[in-house]
C-alpha atoms as a PDB file:
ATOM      1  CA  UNK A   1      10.345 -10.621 -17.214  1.00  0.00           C
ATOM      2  CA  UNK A   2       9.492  -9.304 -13.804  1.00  0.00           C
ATOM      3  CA  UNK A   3       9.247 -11.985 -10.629  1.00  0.00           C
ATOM      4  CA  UNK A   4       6.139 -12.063  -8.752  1.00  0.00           C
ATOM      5  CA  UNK A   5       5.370 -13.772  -5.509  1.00  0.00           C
ATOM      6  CA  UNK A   6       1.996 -15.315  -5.291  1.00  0.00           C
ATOM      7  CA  UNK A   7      -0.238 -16.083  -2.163  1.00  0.00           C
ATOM      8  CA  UNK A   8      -2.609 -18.592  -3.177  1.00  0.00           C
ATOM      9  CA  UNK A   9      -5.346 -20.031  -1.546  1.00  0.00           C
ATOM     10  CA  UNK A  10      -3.840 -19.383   2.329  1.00  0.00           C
ATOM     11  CA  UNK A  11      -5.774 -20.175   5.453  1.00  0.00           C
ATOM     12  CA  UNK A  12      -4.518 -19.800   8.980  1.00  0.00           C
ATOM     13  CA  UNK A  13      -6.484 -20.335  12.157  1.00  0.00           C
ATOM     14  CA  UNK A  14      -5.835 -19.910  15.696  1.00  0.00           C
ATOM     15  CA  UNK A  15      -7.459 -22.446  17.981  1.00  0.00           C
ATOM     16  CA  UNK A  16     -11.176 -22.055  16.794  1.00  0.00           C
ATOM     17  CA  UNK A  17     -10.659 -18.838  15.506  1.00  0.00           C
ATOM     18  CA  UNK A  18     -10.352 -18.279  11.798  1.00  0.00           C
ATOM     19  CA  UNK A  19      -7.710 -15.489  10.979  1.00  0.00           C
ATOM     20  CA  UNK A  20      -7.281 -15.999   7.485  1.00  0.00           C
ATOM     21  CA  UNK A  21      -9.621 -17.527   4.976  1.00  0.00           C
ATOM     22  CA  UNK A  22      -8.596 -19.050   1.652  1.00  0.00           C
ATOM     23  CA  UNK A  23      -6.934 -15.505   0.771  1.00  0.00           C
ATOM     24  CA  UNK A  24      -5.243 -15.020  -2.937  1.00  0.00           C
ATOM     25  CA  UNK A  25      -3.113 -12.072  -4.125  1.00  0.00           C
ATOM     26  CA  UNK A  26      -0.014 -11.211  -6.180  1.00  0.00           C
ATOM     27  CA  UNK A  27       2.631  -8.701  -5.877  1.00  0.00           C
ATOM     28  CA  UNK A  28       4.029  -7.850  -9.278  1.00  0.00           C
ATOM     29  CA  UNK A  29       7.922  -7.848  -9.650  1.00  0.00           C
ATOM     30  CA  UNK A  30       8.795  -4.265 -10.567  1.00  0.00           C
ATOM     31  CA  UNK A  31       5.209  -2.659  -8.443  1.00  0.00           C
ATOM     32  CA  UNK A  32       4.463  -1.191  -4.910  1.00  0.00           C
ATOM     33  CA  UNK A  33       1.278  -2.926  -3.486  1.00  0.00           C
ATOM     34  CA  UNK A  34      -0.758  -1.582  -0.906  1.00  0.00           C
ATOM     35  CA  UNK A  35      -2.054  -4.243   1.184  1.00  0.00           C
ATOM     36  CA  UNK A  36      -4.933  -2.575   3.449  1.00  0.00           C
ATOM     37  CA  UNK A  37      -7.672  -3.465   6.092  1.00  0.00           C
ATOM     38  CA  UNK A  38      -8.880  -2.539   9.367  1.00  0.00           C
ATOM     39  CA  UNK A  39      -6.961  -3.803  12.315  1.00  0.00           C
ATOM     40  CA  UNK A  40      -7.429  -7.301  12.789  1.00  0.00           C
ATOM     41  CA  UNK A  41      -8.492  -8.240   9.479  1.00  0.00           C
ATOM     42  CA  UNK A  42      -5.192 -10.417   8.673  1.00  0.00           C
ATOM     43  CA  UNK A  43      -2.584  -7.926   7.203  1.00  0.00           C
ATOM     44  CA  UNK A  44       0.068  -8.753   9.840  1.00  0.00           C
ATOM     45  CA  UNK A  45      -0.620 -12.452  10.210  1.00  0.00           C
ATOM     46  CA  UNK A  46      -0.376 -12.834   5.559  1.00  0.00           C
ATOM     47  CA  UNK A  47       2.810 -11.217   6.425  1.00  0.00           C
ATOM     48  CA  UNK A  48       4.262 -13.690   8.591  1.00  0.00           C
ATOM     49  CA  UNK A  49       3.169 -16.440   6.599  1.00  0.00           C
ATOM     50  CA  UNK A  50       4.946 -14.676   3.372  1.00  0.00           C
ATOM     51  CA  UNK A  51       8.125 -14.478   5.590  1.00  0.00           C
ATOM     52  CA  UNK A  52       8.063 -18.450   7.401  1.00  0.00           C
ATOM     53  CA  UNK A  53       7.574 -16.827  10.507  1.00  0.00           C
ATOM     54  CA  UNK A  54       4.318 -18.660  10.456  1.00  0.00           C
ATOM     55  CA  UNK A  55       3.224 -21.790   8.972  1.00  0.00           C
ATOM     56  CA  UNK A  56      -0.638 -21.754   6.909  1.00  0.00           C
ATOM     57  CA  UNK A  57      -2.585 -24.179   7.911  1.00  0.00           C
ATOM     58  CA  UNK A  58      -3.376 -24.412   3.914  1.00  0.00           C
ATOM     59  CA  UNK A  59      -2.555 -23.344   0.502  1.00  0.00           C
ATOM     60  CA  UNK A  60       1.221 -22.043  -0.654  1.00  0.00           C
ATOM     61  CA  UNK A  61       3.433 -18.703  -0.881  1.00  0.00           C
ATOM     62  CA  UNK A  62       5.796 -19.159  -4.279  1.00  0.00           C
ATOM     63  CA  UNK A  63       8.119 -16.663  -5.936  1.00  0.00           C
ATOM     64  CA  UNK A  64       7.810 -17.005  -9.828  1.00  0.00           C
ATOM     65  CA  UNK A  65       6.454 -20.260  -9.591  1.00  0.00           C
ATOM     66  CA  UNK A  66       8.559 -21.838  -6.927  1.00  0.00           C
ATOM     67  CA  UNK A  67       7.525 -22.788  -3.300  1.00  0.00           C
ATOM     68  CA  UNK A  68       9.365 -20.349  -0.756  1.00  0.00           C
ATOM     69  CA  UNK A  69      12.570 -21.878   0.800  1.00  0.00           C
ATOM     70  CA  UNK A  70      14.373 -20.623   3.642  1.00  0.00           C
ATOM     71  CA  UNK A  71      17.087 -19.388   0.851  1.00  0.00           C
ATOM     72  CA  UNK A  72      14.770 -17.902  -1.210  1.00  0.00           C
ATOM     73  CA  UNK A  73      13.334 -16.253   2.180  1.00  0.00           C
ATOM     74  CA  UNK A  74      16.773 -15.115   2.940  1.00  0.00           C
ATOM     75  CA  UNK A  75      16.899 -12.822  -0.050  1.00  0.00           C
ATOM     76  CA  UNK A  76      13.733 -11.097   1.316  1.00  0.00           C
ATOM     77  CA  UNK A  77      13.557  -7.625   3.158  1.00  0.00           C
ATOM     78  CA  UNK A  78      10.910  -7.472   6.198  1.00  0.00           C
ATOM     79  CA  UNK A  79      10.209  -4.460   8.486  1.00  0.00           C
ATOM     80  CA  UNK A  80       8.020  -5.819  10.928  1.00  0.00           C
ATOM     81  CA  UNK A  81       5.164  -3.806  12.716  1.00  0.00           C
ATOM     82  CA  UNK A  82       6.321  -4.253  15.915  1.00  0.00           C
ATOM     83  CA  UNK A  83       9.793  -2.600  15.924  1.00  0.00           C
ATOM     84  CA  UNK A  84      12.844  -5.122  16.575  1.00  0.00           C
ATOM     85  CA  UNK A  85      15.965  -3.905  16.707  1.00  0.00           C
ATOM     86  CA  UNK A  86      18.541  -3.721  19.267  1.00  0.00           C
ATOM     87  CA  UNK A  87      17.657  -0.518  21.445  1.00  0.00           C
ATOM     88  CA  UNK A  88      21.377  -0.492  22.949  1.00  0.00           C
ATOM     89  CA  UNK A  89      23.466  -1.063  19.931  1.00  0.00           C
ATOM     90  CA  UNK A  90      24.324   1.710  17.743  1.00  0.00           C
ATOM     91  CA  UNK A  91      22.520   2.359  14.010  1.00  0.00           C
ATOM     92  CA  UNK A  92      25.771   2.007  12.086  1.00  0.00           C
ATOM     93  CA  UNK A  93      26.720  -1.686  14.082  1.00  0.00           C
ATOM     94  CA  UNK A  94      23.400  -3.283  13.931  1.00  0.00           C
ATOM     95  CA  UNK A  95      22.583  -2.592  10.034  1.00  0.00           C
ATOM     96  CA  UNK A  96      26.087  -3.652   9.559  1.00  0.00           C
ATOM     97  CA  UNK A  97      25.585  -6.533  11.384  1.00  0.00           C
ATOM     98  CA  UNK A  98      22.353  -7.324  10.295  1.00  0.00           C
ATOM     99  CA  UNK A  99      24.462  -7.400   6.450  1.00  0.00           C
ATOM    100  CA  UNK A 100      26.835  -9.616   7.411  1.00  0.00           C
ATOM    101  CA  UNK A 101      24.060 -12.276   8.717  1.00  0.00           C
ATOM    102  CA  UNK A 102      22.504 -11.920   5.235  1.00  0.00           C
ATOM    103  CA  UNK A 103      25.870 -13.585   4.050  1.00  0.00           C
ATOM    104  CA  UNK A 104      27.069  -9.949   3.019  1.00  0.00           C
ATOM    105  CA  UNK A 105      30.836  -9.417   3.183  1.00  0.00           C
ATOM    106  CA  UNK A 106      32.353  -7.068   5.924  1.00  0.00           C
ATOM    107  CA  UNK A 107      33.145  -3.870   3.413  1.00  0.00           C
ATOM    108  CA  UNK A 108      29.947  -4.524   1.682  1.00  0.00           C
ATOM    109  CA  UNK A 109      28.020  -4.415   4.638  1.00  0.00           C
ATOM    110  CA  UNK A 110      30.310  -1.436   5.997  1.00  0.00           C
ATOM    111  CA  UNK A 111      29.181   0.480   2.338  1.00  0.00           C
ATOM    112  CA  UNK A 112      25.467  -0.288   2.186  1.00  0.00           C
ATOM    113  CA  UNK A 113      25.323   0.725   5.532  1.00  0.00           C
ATOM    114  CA  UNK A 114      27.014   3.662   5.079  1.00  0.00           C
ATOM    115  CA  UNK A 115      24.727   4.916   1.514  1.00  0.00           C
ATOM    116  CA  UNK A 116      21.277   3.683   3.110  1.00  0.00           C
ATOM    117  CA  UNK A 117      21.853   5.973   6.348  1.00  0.00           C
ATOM    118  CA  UNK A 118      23.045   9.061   4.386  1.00  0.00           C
ATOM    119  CA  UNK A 119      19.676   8.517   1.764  1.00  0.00           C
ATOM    120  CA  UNK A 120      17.565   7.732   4.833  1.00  0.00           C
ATOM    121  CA  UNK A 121      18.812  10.961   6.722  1.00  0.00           C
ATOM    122  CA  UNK A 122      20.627   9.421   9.727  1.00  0.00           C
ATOM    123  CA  UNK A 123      24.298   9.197   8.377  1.00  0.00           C
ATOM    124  CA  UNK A 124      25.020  11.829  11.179  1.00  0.00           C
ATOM    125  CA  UNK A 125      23.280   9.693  13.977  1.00  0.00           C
ATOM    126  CA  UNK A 126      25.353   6.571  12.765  1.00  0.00           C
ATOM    127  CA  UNK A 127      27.278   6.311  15.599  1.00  0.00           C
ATOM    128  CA  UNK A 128      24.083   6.760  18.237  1.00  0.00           C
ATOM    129  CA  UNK A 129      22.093   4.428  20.255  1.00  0.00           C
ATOM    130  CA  UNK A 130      18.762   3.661  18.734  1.00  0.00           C
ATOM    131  CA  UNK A 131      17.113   4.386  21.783  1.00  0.00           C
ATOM    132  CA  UNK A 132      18.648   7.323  21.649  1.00  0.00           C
ATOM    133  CA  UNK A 133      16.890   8.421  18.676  1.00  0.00           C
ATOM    134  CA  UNK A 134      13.318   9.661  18.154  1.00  0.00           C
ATOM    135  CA  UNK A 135      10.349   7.755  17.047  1.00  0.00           C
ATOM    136  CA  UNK A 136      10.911   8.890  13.061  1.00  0.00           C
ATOM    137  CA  UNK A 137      14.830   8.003  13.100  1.00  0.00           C
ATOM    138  CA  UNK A 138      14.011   4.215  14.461  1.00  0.00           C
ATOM    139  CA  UNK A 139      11.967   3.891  11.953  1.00  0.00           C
ATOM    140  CA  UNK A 140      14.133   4.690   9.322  1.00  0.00           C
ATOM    141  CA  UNK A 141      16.954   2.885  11.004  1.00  0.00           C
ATOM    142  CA  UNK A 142      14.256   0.071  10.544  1.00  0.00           C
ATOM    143  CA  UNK A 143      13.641   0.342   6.911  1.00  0.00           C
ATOM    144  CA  UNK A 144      17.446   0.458   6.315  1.00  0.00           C
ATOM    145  CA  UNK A 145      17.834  -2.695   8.401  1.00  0.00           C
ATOM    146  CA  UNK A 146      15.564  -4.333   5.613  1.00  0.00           C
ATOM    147  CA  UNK A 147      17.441  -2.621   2.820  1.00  0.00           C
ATOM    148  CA  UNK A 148      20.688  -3.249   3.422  1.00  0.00           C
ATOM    149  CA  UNK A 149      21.293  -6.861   2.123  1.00  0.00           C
ATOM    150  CA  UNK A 150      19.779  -5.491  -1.330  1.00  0.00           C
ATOM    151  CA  UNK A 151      16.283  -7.845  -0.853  1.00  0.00           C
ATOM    152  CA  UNK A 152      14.662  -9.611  -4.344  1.00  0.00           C
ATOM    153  CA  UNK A 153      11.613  -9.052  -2.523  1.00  0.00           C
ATOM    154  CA  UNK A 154      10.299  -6.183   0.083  1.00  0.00           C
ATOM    155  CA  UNK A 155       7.694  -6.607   2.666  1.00  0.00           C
ATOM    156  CA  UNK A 156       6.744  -3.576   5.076  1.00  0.00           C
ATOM    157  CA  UNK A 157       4.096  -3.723   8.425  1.00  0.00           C
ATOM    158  CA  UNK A 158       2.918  -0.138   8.569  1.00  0.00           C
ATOM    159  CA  UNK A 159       6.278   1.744   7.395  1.00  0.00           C
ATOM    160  CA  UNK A 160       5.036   5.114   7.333  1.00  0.00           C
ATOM    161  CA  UNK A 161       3.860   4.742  10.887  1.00  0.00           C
ATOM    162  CA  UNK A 162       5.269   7.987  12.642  1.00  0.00           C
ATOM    163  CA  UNK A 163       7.074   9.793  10.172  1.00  0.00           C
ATOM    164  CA  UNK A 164       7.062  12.961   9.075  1.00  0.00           C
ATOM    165  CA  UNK A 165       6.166  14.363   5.514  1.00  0.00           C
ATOM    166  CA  UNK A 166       9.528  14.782   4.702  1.00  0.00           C
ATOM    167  CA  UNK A 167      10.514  11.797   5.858  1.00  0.00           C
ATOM    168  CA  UNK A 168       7.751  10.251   4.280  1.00  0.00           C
ATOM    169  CA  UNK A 169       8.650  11.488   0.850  1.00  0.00           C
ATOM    170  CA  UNK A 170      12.330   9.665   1.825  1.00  0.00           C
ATOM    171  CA  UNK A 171      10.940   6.832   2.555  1.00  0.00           C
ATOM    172  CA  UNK A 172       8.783   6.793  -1.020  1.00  0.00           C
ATOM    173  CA  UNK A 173      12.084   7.283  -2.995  1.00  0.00           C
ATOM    174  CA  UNK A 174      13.504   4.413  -1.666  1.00  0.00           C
ATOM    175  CA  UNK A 175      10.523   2.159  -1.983  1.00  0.00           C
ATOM    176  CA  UNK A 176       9.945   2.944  -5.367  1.00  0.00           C
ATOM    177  CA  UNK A 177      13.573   2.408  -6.179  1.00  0.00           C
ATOM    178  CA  UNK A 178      13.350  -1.159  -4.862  1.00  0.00           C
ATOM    179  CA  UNK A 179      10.506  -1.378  -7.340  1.00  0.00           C
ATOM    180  CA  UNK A 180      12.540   0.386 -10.622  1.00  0.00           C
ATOM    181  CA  UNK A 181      15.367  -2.665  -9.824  1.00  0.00           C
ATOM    182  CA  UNK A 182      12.381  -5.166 -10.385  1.00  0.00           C
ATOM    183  CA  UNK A 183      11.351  -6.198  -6.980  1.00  0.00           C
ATOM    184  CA  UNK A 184       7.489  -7.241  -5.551  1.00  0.00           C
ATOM    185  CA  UNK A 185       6.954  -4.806  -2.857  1.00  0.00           C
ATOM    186  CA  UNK A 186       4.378  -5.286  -0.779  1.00  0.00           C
ATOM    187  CA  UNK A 187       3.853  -2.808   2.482  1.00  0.00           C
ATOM    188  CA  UNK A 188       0.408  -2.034   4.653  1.00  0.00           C
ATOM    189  CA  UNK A 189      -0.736   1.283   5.637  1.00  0.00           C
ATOM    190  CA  UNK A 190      -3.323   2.850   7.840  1.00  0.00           C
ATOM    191  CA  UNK A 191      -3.012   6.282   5.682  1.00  0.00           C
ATOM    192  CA  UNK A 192      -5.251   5.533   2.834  1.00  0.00           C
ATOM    193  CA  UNK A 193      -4.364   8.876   0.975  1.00  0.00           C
ATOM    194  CA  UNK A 194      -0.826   8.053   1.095  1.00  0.00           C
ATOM    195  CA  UNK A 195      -1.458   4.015  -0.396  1.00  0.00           C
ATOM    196  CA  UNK A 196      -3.574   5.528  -2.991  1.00  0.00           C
ATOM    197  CA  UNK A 197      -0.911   8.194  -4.507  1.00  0.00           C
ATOM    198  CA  UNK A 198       1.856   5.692  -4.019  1.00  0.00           C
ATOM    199  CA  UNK A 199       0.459   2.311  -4.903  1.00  0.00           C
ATOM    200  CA  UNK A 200       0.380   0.663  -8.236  1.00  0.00           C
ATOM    201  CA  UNK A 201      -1.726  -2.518  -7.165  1.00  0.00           C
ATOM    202  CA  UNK A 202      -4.143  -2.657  -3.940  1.00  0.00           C
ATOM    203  CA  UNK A 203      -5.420  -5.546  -1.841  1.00  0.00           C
ATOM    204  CA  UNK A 204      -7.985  -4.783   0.861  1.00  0.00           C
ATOM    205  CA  UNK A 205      -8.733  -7.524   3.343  1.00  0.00           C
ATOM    206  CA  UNK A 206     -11.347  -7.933   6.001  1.00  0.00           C
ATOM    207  CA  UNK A 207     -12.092 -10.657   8.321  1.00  0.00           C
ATOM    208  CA  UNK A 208      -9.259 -12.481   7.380  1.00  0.00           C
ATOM    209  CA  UNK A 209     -10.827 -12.861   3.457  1.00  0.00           C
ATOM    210  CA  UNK A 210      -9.166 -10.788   0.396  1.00  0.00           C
ATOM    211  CA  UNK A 211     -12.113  -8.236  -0.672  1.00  0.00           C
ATOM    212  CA  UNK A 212     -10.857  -6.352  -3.592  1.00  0.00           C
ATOM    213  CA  UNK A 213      -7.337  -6.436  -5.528  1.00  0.00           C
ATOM    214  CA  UNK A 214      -6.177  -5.286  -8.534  1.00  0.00           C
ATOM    215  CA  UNK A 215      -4.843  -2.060  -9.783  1.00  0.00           C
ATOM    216  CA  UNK A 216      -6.673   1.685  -8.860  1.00  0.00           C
ATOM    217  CA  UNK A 217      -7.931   1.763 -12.237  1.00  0.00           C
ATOM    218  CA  UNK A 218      -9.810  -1.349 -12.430  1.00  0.00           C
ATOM    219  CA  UNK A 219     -10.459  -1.186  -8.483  1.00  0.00           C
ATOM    220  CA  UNK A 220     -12.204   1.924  -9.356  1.00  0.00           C
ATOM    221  CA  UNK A 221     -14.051   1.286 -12.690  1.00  0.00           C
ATOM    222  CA  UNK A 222     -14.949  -1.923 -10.413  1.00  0.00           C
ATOM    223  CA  UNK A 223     -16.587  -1.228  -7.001  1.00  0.00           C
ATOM    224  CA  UNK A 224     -18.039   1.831  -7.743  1.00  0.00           C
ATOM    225  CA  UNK A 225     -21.277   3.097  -9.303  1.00  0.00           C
ATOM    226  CA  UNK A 226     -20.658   5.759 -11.728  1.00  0.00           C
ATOM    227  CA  UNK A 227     -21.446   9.058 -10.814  1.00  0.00           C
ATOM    228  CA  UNK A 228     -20.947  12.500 -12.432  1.00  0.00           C
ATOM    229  CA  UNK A 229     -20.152  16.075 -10.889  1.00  0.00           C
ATOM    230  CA  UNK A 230     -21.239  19.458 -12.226  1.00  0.00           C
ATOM    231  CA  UNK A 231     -20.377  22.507 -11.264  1.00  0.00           C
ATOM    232  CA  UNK A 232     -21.858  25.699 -12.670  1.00  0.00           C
ATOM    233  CA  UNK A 233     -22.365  29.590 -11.952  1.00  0.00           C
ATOM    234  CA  UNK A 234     -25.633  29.500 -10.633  1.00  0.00           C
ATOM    235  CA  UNK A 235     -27.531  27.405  -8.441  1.00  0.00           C
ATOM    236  CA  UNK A 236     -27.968  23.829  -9.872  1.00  0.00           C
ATOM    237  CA  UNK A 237     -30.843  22.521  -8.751  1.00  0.00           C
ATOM    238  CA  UNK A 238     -32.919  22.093 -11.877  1.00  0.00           C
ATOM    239  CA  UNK A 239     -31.031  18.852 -11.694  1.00  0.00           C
ATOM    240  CA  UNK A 240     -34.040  17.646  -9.978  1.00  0.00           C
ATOM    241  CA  UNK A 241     -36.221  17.831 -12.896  1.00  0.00           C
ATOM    242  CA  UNK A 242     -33.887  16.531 -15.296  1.00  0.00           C
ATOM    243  CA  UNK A 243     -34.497  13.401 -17.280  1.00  0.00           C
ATOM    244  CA  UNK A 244     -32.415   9.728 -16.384  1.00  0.00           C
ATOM    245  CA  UNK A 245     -30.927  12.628 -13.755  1.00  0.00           C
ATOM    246  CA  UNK A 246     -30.954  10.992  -9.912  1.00  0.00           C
ATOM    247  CA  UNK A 247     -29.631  13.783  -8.043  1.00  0.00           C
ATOM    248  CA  UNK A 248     -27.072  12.708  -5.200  1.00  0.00           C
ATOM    249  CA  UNK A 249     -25.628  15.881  -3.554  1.00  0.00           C
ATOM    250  CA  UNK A 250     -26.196  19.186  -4.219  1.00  0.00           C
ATOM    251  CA  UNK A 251     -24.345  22.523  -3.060  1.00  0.00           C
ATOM    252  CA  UNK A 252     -25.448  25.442  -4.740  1.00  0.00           C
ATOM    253  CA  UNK A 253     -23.452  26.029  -7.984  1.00  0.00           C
ATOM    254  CA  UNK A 254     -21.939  22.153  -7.765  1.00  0.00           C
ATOM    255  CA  UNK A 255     -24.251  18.863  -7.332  1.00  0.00           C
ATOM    256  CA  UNK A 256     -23.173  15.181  -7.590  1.00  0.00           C
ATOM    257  CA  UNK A 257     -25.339  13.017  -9.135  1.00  0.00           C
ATOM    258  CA  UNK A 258     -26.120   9.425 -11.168  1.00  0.00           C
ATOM    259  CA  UNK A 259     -27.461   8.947 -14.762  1.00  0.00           C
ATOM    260  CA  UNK A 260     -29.622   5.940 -15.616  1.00  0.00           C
ATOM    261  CA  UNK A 261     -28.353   3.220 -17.717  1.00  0.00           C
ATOM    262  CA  UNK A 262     -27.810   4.162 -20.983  1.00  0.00           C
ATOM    263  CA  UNK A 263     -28.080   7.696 -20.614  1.00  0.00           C
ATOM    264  CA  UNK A 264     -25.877  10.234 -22.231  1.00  0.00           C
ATOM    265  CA  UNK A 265     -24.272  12.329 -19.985  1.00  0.00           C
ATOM    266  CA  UNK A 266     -23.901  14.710 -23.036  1.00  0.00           C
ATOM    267  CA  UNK A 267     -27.251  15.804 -22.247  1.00  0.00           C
ATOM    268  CA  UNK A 268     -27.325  17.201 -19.165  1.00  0.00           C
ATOM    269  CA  UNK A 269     -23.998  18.903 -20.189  1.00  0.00           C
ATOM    270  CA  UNK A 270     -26.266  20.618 -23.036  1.00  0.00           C
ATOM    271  CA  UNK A 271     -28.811  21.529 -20.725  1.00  0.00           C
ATOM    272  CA  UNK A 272     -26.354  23.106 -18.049  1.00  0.00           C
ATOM    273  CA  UNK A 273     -24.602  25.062 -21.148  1.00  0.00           C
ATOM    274  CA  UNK A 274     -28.333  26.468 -22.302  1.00  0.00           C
ATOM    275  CA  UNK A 275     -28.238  27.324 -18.557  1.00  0.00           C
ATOM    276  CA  UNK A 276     -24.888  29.304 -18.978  1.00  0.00           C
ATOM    277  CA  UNK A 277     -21.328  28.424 -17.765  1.00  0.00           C
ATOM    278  CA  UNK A 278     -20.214  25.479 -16.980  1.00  0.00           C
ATOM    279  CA  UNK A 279     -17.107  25.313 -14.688  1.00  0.00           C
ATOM    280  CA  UNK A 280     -16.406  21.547 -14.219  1.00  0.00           C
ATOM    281  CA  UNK A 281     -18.576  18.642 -15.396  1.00  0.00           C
ATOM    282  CA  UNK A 282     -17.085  14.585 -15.433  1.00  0.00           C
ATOM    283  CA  UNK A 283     -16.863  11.329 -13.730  1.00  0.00           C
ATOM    284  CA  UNK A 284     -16.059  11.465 -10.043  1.00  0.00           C
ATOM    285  CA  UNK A 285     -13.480   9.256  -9.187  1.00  0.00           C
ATOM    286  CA  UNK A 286     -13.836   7.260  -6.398  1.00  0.00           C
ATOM    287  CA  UNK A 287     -11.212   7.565  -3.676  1.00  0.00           C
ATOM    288  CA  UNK A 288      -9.244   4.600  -2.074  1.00  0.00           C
ATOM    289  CA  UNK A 289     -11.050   5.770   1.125  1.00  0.00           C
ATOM    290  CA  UNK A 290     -14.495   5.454  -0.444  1.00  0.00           C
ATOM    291  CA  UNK A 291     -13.676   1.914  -2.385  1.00  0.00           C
ATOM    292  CA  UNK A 292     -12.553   0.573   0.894  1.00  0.00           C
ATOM    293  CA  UNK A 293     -16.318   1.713   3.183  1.00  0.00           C
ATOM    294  CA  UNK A 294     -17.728  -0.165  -0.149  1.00  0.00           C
ATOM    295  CA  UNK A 295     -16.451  -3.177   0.301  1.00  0.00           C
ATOM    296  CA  UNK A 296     -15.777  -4.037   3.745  1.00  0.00           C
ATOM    297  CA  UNK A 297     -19.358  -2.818   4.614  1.00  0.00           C
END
């Protein structure tokens, strides 16, 4: 049986400014969840609150039923948005150090430290400054910092934020790791395309309220009207004239369009076929992208 932390019913406000409002979610034990929203819609400040770094002014954060403590908090991994560690210290010292305050000993510390840098790609810059390093090496100095003390739970501000696609794909394998050894992992992301390959649950937020959340299959059966692609040799366009047909886009040999209720779509395949060949012909699925203009409209 997989853990999963629940946020239930959390509001936050700062002076007379609502920045979260009565916002519900879970993270499944065992799942990556995307947790997306235009800036300033509440990603950062949930995050916090998750973590204790801020109080809610209402409603609770538990992990399998049980109200977060500051021990239960301890066994959580955080990589902030706002980068914060020590610019003058070396890689290998401060995720060693950053072990032993997680109550790791000194040779375990020394050996996660030493396996997370050589996965992450940095076991030759060990001995560097960070601010020595570029941009894409802080950051995965940064997601090693949160990995090291082996975390029950995993919480990422904007992880991918700078990388490379290499390092991206690094930085995937590890994350979905975390999830294989049972843990909720929740991260937000700016790159839609990348949350929507990756992601088994979503959560969008805007204005500080939880819009959508679920997994991409029911997100997408959900906030979407069903539409229907064709694509065929010739031009397409007696679409038009087709019965229970409402014609959305069309482009030549390949239109876009939505059925009335009820309708069977094996009809207009017929009629295409009587037409000649028919190249592609199905649901469109909706992208993340497009679920996300939907609902925060």
């Amino acid at each position: 049986m997989t853990t999963v932390l629940n946020v239930s019913s959390v509001s936050r406000s700062f002076g007379d400014r609502a920045v979260l409002k009565n916002v519900s979610f879970a993270v499944g034990g065992g799942k990556l969840t995307g947790f997306v929203g235009a800036n300033g819609a509440g990603k950062t400040t949930t995050m916090r609150i998750i973590l204790g770094v801020l109080a809610a002014d209402s409603g609770e954060v538990t992990l399998g039923g049980k109200p977060l403590t500051r021990e239960i908090r301890q066994r959580f991994g955080y990589m902030p948005e706002e980068r914060g560690l020590y610019p003058k210290m070396t890689v290998h010292d401060q995720v060693v150090y950053l072990g032993r305050l997680h109550g790791l000993s000194s040779a375990a510390a020394e050996e996660r430290t030493k396996k997370l840098l050589e996965r992450l790609g940095l076991g030759e810059r060990a001995g560097e400054k960070l601010e020595k390093l570029s941009l894409g090496n802080q950051q995965r100095a940064q997601v090693a910092a949160a990995l090291v003390h082996d975390p029950e739970v995993l919480v990422l501000d904007e992880p991918f934020s700078g990388l490379d696609p290499i390092a991206v794909e690094t930085m995937v394998e590890v994350l979905r790791d975390r999830a294989a050894a049972g843990a909720p992992v929740l991260f937000s992301s700016h790159q839609l395309e990348l949350v929507e390959r990756l992601c088994d649950d979503l959560v969008i937020i805007a204005d500080g309220g939880i819009r959508a959340a679920g997994d991409r299959a029911s997100l997408r059966a959900g906030h979407s009207e069903p539409r229907y692609q064709l694509r065929v040799d010739t031009d397409a366009g007696w679409l038009r004239d087709q019965p229970g047909v409402t014609l959305l886009d069309l482009d030549g040999p390949h239109a876009v369009f939505r059925l009335d209720e009820g309708f069977d779509d094996q009809k207009v395949l017929l009629a295409a076929l009587e037409r000649g060949p028919v190249r592609a012909f199905g649901p469109v699925v909706p992208t993340l992208t497009e679920i996300f203009r939907e609902v925060v409209r």
